[in-house]
Protein backbone atom coordinates (compact mmCIF):
# COMPACT_ATOMS: atom_id res chain seq x y z
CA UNK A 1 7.79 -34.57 -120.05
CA UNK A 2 4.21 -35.69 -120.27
CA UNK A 3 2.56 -35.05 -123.79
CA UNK A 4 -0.29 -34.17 -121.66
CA UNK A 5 1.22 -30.97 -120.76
CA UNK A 6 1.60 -29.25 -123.87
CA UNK A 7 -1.87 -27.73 -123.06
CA UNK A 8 -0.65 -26.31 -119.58
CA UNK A 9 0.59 -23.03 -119.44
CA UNK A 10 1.07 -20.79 -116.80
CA UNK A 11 -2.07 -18.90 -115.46
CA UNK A 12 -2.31 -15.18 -114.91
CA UNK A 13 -5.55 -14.83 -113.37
CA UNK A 14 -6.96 -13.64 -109.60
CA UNK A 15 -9.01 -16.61 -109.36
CA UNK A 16 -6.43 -18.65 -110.15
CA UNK A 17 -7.84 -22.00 -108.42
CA UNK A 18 -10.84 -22.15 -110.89
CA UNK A 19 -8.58 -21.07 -113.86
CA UNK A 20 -6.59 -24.14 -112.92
CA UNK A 21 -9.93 -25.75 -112.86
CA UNK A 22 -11.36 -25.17 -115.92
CA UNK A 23 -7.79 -26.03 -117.83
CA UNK A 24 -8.36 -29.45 -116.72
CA UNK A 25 -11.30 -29.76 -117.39
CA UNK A 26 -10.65 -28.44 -121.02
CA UNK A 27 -7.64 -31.38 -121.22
CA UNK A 28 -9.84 -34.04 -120.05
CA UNK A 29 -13.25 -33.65 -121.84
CA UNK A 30 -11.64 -32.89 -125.07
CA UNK A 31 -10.28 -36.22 -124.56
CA UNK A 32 -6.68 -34.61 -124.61
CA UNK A 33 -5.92 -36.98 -121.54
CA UNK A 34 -7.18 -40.21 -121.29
CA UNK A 35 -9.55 -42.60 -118.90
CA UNK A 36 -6.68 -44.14 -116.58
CA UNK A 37 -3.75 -41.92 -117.32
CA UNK A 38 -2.09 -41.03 -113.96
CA UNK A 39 -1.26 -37.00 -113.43
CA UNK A 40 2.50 -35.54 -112.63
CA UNK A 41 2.64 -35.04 -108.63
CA UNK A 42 0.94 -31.84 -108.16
CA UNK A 43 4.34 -30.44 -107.15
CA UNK A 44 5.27 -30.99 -111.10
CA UNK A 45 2.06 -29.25 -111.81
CA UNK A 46 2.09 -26.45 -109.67
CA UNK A 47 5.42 -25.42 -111.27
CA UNK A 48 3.89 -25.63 -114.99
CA UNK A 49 1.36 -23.30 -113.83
CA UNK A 50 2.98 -21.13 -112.08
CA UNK A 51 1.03 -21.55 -108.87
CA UNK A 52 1.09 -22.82 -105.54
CA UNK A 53 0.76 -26.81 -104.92
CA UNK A 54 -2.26 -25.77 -102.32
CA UNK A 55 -4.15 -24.10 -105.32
CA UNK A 56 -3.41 -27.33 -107.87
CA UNK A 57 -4.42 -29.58 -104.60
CA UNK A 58 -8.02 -27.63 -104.28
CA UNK A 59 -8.44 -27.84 -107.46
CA UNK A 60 -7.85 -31.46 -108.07
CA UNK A 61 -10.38 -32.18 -105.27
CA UNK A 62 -12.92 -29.94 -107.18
CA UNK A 63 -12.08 -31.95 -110.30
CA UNK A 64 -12.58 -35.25 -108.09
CA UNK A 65 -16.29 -33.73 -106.59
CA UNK A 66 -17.40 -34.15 -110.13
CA UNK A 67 -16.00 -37.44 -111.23
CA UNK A 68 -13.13 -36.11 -113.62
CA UNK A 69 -10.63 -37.72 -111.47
CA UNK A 70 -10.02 -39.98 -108.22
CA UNK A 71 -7.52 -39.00 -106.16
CA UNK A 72 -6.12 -41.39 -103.75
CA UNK A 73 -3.02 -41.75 -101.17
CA UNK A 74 0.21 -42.84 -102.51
CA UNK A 75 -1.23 -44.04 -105.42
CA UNK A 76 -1.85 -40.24 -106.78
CA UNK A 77 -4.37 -38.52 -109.22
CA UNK A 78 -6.19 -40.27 -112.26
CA UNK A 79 -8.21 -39.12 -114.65
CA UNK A 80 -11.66 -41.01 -114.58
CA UNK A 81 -14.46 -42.11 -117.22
CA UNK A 82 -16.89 -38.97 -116.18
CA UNK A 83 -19.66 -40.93 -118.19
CA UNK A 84 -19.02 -43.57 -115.79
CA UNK A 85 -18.11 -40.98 -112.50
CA UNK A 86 -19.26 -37.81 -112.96
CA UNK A 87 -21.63 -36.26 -110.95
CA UNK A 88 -24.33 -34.06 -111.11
CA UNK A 89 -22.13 -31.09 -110.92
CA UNK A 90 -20.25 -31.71 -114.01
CA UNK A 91 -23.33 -30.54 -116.19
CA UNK A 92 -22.18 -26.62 -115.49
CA UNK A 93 -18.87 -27.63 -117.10
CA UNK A 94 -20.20 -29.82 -120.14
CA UNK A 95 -22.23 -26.40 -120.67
CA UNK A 96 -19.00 -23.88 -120.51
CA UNK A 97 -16.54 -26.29 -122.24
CA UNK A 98 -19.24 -26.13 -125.10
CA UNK A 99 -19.50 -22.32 -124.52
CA UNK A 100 -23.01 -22.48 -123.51
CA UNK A 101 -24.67 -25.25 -125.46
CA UNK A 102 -24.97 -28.72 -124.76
CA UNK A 103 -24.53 -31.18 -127.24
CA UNK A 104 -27.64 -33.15 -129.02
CA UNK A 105 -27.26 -36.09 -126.71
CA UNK A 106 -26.36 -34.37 -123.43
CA UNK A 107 -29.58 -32.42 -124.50
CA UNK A 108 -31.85 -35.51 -125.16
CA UNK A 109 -30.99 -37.32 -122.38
CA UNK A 110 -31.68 -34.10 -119.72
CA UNK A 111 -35.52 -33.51 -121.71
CA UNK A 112 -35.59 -37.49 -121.14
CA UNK A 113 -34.79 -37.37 -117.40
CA UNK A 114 -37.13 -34.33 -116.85
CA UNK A 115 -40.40 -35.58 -118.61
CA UNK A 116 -40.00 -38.87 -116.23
CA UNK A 117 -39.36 -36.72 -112.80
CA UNK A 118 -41.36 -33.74 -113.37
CA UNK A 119 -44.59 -35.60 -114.58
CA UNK A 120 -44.68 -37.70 -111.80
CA UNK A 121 -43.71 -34.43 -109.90
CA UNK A 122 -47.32 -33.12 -110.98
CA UNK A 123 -48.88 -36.29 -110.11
CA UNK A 124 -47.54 -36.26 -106.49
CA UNK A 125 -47.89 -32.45 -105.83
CA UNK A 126 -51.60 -32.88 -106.81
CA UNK A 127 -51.87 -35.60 -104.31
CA UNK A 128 -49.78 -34.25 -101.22
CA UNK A 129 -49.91 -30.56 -101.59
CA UNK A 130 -50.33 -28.15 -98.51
CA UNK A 131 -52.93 -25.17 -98.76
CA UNK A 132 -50.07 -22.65 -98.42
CA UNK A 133 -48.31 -24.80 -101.24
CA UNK A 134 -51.58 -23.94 -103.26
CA UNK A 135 -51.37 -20.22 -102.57
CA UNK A 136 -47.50 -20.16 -103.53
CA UNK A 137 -48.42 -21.50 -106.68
CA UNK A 138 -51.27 -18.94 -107.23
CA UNK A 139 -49.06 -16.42 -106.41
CA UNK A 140 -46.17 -17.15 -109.07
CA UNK A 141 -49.05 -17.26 -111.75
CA UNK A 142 -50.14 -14.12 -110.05
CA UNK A 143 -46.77 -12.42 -110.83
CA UNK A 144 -46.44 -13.93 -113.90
CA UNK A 145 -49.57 -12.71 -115.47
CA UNK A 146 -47.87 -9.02 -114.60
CA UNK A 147 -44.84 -9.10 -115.60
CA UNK A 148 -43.07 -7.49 -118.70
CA UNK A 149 -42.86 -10.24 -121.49
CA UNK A 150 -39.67 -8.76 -122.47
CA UNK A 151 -37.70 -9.06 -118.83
CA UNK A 152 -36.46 -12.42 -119.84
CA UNK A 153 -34.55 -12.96 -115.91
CA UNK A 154 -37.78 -12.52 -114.29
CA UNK A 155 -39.54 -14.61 -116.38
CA UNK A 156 -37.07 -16.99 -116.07
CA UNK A 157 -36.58 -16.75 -112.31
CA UNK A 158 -40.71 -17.12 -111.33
CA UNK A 159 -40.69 -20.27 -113.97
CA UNK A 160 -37.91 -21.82 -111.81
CA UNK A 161 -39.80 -21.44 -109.00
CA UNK A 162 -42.96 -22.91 -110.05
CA UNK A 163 -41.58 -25.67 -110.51
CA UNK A 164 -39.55 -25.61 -107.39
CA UNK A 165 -42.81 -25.42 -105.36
CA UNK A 166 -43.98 -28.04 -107.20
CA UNK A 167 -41.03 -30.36 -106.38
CA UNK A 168 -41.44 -29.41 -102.53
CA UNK A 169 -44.88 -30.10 -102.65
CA UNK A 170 -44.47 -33.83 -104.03
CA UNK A 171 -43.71 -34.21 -100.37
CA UNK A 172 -40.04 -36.03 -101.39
CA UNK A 173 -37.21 -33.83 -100.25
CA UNK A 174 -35.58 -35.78 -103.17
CA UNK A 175 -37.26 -34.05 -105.61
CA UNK A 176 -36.59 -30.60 -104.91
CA UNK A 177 -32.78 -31.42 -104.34
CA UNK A 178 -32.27 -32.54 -107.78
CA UNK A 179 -34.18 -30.04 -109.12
CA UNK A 180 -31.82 -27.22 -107.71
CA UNK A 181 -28.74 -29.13 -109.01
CA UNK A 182 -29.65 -28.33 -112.21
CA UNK A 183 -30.29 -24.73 -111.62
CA UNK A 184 -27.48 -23.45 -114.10
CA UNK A 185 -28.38 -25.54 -117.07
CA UNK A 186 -32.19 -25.37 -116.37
CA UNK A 187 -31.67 -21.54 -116.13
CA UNK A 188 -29.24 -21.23 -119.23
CA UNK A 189 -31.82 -22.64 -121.03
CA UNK A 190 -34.78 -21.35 -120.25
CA UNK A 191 -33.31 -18.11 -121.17
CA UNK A 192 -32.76 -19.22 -124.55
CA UNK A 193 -36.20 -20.41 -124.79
CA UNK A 194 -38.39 -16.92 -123.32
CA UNK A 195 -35.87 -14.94 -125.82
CA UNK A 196 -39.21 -15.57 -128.34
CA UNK A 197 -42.15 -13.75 -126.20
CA UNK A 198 -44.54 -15.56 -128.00
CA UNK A 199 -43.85 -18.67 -126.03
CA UNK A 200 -44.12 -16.53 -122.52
CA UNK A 201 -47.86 -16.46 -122.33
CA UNK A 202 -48.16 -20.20 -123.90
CA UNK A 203 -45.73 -21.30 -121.11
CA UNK A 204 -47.83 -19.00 -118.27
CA UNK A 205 -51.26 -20.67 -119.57
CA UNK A 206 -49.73 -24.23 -118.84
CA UNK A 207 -48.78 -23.09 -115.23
CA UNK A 208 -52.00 -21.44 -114.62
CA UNK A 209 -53.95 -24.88 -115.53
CA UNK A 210 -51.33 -26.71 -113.39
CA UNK A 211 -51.77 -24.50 -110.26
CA UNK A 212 -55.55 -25.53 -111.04
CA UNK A 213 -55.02 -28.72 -111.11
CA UNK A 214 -52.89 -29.39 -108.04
CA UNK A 215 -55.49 -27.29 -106.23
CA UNK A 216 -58.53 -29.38 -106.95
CA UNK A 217 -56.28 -32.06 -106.14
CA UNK A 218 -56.52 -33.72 -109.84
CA UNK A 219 -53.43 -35.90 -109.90
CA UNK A 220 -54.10 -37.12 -113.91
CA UNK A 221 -54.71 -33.89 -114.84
CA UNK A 222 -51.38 -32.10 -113.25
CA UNK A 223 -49.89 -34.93 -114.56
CA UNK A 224 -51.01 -34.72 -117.88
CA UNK A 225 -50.96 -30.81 -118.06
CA UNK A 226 -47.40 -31.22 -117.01
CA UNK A 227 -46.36 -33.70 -119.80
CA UNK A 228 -48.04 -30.92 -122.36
CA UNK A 229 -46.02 -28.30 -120.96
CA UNK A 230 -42.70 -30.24 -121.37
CA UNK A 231 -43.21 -31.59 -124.89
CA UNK A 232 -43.79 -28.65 -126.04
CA UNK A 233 -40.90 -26.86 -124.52
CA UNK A 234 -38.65 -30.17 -125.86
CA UNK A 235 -40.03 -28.92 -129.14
CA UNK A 236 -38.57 -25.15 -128.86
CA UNK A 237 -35.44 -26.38 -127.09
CA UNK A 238 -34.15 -28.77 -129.68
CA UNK A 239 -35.16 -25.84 -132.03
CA UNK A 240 -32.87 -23.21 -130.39
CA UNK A 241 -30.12 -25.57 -129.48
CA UNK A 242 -30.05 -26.55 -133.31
CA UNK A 243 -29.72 -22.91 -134.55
């Protein structure tokens, strides 16, 4: 039988189609099967479970929705280069199959990405903002300046969304799109990163100068304001994430 196997085992679990998910996963990010190796039919595979081939098939297309695999007729299922493949979507699994952390260079290369879309972000909001964009913004810092330092979701939650309304009002649907994609990891971390309160009203300072800024219509300063903000939450991050 395939060596691959050894880590399949049958599952016992009511969701058993993302059980069977995340055991793949598990097998093919810890390098346990390799770029180009071809699975068993998912009859085979099914039976080592000890579930249906329907739940092995929706799971395999899951796998294949994030790049892990390609899947295709008569040919069958093979396990892909996800630094070549993977999508978006794989993120939320790099961050469970390290139980909640991302490694140093996952990490560097997401601060990287974000400094170059959320700057310009600033820049564009500033430029192409509505007036009820404006008062949204307003109204987060509004919130924000009464909430409880120590309700970490909330915090978290009106942070997301200040920079959500920022993304919309760069006036490219883009934007906001890729933003959301990230929710999970952007909200896993951020978590970590309010858990010290004396970064909360730092943070809420930055976003009151920002809303400022993209109401006067100051595209240098939102954009500079904004590159502040980040470098100095890079600075925390790699801090916590080192711990």
């Amino acid at each position: 039988m395939c060596a691959m196997l050894d880590g399949l085992e049958p599952i016992r679990n009511n969701s058993l189609k993302d059980v069977c998910i995340k055991r793949f996963e598990e097998l093919i990010l810890s390098g346990s099967l390799s770029v180009g190796e071809k699975l068993p039919p998912e009859r085979e595979l099914a039976k080592r479970l000890g579930v249906s081939r329907p739940v092995v098939h929706e799971a395999l297309v899951d796998l294949a929705a994030k790049g892990l695999v390609s899947m295709t007729p008569r040919i069958g299922t093979v396990v892909n280069d996800f630094r070549r493949q993977g999508s978006i979507a794989l993120l939320i699994s790099l961050l469970e199959y390290h139980n909640g952390k991302l490694d140093p260079g996952l990490l560097e290369g997401m601060l990287n990405m974000r400094l170059l879309m959320e700057v310009e972000n600033a820049r564009l909001a500033a430029k192409n903002r509505t007036e009820s964009q404006v008062d949204e913004l307003k109204a987060v810092v509004r919130q924000e300046a009464e909430s409880d330092l120590t309700d970490i979701e909330t915090i978290t939650g009106l942070d997301f969304e200040f920079h959500l309304i920022i993304a919309i009002a760069t006036g490219n649907l883009l934007y906001p799109l890729l933003l959301n994609s990230f929710k999970p990891v952007y909200t896993n971390l951020t978590q970590k990163f309010f858990q010290d309160e004396s970064v909360v009203p730092v943070v809420f300072g930055f976003h009151k100068d920002l809303a400022d800024a993209i109401s006067h219509r100051n595209e240098q300063a939102a954009a500079d304001t904004m590159l502040r903000m980040l470098k100095h939450g890079e600075k925390r991050l790699k801090k916590i994430t080192s711990g």
